[in-house]
Protein backbone atom coordinates (compact mmCIF):
# COMPACT_ATOMS: atom_id res chain seq x y z
CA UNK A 1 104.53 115.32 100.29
CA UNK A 2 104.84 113.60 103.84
CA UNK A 3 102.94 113.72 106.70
CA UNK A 4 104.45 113.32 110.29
CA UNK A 5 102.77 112.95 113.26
CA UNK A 6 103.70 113.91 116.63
CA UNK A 7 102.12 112.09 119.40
CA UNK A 8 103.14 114.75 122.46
CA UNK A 9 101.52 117.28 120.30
CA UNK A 10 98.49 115.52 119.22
CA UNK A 11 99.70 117.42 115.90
CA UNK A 12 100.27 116.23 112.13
CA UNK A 13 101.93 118.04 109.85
CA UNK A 14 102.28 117.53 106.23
CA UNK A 15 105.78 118.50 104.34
CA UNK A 16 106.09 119.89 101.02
CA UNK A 17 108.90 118.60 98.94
CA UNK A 18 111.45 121.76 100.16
CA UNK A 19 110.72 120.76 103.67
CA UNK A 20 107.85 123.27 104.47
CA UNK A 21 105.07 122.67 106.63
CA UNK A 22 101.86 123.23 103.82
CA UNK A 23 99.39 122.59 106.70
CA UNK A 24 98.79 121.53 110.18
CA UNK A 25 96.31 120.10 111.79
CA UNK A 26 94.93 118.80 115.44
CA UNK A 27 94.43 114.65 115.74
CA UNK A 28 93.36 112.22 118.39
CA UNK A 29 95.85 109.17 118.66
CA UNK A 30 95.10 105.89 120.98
CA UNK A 31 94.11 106.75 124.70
CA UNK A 32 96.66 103.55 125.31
CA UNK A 33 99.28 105.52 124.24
CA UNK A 34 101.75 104.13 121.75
CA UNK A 35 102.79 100.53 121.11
CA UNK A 36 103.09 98.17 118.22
CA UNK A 37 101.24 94.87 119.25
CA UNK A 38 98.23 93.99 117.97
CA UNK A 39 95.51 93.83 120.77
CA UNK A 40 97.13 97.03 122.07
CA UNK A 41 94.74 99.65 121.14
CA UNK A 42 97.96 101.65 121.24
CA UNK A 43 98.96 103.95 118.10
CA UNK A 44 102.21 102.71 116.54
CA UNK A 45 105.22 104.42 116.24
CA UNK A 46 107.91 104.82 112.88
CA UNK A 47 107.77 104.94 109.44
CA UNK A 48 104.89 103.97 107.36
CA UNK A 49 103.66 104.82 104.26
CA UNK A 50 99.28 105.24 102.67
CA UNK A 51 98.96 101.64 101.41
CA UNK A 52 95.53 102.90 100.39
CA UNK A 53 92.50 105.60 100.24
CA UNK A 54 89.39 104.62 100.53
CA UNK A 55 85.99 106.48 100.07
CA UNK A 56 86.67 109.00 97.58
CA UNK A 57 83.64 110.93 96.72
CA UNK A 58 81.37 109.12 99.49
CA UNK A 59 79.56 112.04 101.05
CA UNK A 60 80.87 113.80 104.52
CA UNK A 61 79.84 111.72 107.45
CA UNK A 62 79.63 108.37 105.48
CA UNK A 63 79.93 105.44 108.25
CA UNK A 64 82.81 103.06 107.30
CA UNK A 65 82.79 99.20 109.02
CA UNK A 66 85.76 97.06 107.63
CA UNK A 67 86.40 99.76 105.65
CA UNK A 68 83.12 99.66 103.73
CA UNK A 69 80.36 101.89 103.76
CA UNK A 70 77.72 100.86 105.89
CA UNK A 71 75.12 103.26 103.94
CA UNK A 72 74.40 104.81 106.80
CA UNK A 73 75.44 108.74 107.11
CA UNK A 74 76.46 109.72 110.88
CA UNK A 75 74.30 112.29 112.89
CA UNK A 76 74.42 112.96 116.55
CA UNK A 77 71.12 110.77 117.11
CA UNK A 78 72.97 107.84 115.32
CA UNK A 79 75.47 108.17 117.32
CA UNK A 80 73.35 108.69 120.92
CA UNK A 81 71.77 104.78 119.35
CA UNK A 82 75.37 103.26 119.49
CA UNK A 83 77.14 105.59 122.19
CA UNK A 84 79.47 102.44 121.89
CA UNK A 85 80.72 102.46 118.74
CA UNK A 86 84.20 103.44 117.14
CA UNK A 87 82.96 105.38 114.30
CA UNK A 88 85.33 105.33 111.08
CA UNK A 89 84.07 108.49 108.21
CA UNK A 90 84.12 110.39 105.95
CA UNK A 91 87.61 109.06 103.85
CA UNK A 92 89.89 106.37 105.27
CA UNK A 93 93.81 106.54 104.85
CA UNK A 94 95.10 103.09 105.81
CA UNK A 95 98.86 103.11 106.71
CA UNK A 96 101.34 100.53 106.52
CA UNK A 97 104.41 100.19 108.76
CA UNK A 98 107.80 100.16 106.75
CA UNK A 99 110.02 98.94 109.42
CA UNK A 100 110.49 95.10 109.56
CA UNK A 101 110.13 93.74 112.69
CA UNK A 102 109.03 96.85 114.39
CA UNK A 103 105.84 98.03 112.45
CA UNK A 104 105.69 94.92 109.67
CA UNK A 105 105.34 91.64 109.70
CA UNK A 106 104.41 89.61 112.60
CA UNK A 107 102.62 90.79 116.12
CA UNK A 108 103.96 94.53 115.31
CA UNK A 109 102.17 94.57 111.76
CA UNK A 110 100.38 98.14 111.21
CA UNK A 111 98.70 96.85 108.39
CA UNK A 112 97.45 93.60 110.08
CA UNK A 113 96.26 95.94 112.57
CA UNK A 114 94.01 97.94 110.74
CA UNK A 115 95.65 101.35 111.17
CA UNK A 116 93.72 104.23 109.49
CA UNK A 117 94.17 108.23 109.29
CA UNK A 118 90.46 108.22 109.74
CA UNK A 119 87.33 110.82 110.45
CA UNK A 120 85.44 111.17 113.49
CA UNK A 121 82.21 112.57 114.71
CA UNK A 122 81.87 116.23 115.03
CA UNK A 123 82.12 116.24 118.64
CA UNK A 124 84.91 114.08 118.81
CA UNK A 125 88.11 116.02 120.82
CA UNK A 126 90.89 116.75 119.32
CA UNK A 127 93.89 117.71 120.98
CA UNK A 128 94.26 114.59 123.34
CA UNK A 129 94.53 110.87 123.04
CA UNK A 130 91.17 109.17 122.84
CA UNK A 131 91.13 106.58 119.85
CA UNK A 132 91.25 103.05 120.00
CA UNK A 133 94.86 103.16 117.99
CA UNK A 134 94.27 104.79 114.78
CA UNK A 135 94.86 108.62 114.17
CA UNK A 136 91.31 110.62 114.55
CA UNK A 137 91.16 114.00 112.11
CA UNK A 138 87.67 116.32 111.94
CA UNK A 139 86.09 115.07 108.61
CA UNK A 140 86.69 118.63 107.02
CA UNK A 141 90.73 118.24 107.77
CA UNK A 142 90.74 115.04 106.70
CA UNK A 143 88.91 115.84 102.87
CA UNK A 144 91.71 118.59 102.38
CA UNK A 145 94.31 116.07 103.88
CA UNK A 146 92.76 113.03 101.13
CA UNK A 147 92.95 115.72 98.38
CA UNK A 148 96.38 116.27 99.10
CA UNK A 149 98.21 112.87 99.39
CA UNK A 150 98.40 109.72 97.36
CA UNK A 151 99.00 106.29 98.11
CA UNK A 152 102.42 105.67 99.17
CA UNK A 153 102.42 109.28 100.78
CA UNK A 154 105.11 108.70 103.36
CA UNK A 155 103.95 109.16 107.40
CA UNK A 156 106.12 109.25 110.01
CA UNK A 157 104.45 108.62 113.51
CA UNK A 158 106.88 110.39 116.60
CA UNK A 159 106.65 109.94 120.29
């Protein structure tokens, strides 16, 4: 499997091994566009791979901070008490760039940045760019998406 994202198309994709598209589905990258430095806010660009997967068998809506979960389960009242808040749930795929220089190591490090394939409220848009860099997914794409990968799942990110 491998998953490629295309930025223009607010798309991502994942590829069977004979280079067939198994399923598609709509995300939400950074509304700062794309860029590798941390402090951007921008999604990065290039090849990464799923360093790790985090929250298997938490329940749907589970509220993630520092990729832990908080114990708190998100409604839409929880989220009218922190309209704020950049809310991480359900499952968290945390990518790391593979591309020294460029997405590793350093200022440009995707890891360092803390670059999820994450869940999002409900009523989060899909579609268009709105995140603060990572790649948003509707919690029920993102449990098929978890059940489908494993860690070091190759994920190619494409302006």
């Amino acid at each position: 499997m491998k998953i490629v994202i295309s930025i223009p198309s607010q798309e991502l994709d994942l590829w069977d091994e004979n280079q067939n598209i198994v399923r598609k589905y709509q995300i939400s990258s950074a509304g700062n566009g794309v860029g590798q430095e941390y402090g951007s806010f921008c999604t990065p660009l290039g090849k990464h791979i799923i360093r790790a997967k985090i929250g298997t068998s938490q329940p749907i809506n589970t509220v993630f901070i520092r990729r832990r979960p908080t114990g708190e389960i998100y409604t839409p009242e929880l989220g009218a008490r922190y309209p704020g808040r950049d809310w991480i749930l359900t499952r968290i795929l945390w990518l790391s760039g593979c591309e020294l220089g460029f997405n590793r190591m350093g200022k440009v490090d995707t890891m360092r940045r803390y670059i999820y394939i994450h869940g999002s409220p409900d009523s989060t848009k899909m579609g268009k760019p709105g995140s603060i860099g990572c790649i948003r997914m509707y919690n029920r794409d993102l449990l098929q998406l978890f059940d489908l990968v494993t860690t070091g799942t190759e994920v190619d990110i494409k302006d």
